[in-house]
Protein backbone atom coordinates (compact mmCIF):
# COMPACT_ATOMS: atom_id res chain seq x y z
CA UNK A 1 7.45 -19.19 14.91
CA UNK A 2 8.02 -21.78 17.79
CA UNK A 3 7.62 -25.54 16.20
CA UNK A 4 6.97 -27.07 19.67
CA UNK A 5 5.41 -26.02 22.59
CA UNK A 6 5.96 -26.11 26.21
CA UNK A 7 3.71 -28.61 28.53
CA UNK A 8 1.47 -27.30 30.88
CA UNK A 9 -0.36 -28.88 33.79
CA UNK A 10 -3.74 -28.75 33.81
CA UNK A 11 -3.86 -25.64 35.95
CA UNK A 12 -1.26 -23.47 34.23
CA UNK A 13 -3.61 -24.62 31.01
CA UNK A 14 -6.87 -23.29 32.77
CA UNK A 15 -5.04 -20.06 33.83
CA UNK A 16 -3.70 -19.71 30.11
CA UNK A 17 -7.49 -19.84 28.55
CA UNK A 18 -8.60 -17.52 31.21
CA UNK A 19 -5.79 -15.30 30.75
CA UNK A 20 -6.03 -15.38 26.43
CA UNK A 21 -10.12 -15.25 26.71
CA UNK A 22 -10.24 -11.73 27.47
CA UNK A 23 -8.22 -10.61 24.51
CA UNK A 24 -10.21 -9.43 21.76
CA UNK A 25 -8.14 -10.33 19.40
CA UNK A 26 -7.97 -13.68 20.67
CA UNK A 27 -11.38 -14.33 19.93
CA UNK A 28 -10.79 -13.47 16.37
CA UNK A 29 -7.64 -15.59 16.00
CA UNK A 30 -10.09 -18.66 17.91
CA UNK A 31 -12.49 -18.43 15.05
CA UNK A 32 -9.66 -19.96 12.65
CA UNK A 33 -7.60 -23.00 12.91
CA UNK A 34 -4.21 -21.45 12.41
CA UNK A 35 -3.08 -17.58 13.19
CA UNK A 36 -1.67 -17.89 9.49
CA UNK A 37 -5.50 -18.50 8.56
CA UNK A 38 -6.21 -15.30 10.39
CA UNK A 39 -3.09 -13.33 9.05
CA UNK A 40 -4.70 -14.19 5.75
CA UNK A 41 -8.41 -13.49 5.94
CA UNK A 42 -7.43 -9.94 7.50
CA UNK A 43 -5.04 -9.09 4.70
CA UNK A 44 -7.73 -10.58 2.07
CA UNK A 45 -10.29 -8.29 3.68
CA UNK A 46 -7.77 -5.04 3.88
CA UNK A 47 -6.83 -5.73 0.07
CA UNK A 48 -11.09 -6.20 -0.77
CA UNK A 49 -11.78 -2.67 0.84
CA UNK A 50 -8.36 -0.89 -0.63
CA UNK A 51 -9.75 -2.40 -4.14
CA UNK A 52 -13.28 -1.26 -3.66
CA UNK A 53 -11.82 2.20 -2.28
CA UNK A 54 -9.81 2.71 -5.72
CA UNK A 55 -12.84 1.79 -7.83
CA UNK A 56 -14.75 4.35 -6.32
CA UNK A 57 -12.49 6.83 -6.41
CA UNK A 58 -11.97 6.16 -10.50
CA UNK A 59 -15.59 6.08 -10.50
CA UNK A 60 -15.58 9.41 -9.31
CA UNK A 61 -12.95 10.49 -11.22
CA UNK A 62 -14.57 9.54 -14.58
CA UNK A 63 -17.86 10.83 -13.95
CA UNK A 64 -16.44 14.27 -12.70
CA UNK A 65 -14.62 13.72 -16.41
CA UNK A 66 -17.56 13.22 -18.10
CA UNK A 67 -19.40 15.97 -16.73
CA UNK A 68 -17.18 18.12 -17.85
CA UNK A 69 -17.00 16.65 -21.56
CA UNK A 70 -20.71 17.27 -21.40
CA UNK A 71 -20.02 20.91 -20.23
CA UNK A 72 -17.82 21.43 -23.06
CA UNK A 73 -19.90 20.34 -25.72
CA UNK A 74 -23.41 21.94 -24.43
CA UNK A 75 -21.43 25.49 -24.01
CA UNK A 76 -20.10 24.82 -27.78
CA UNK A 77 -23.30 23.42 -28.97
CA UNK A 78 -24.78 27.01 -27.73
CA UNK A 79 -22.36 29.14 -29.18
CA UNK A 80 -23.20 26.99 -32.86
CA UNK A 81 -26.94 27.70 -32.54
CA UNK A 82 -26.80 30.95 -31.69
CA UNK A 83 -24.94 31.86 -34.90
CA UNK A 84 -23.18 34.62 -33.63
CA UNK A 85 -19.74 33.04 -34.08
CA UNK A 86 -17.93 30.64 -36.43
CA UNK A 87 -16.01 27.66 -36.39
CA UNK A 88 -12.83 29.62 -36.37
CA UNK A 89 -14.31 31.72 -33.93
CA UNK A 90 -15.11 29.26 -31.58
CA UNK A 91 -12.00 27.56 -31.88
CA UNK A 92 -10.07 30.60 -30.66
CA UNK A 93 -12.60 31.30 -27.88
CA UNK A 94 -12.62 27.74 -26.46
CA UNK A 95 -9.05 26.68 -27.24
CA UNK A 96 -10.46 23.56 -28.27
CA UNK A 97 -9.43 21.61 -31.81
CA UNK A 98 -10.91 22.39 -35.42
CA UNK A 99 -12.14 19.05 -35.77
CA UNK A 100 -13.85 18.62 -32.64
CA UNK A 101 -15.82 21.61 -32.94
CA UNK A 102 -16.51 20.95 -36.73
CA UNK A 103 -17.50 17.48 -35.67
CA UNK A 104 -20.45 18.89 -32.93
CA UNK A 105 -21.22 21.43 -35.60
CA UNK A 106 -22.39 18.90 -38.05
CA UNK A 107 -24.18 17.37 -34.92
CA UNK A 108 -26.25 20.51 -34.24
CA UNK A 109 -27.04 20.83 -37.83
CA UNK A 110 -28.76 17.92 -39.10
């Protein structure tokens, strides 16, 4: 950055507002007292919406997981009840672990 500036008469100062004015991005940078002010408050709100962005996206994420947990254990819950198969059964049909199908077994029975 430039530490000084050059002087300007008071016309080359008018035609400098007039020029800057009609930039739209000047009227952003106008709004704060420094451009590094500005520099920060648009980086602030970029890093606010990437953060909010992510969350929603893990939001997703786990309730898409969850869904399918839920899926899992109604489908095994149905195959207990209906009696047809065992444990071991089940377990080879569903790929799933001994202990978690023992575990929603004992669930469904009580």
């Amino acid at each position: 950055m430039i530490d000084t500036s050059l002087p300007l008469t008071k016309d080359e100062h008018y035609q400098y507002l007039n020029l800057i004015e009609k930039d739209v991005q000047y009227k952003e940078v106008k709004m704060f007292d420094t451009v590094e002010e500005y520099i920060l408050e648009k980086g602030i709100n970029k890093g606010i919406e990437k953060g909010r962005e992510e969350g929603r996206e893990k939001g997703r994420e786990e309730g898409r997981e969850e869904g399918r947990e839920e899926g899992r254990y109604d489908l095994i819950s149905k195959f207990i009840k209906s009696g047809m198969l065992t444990v071991e059964q089940i377990v080879q049909a569903t790929g799933e672990q001994y202990d978690f199908i023992n575990k929603i077994a004992m669930d469904v029975n009580k």
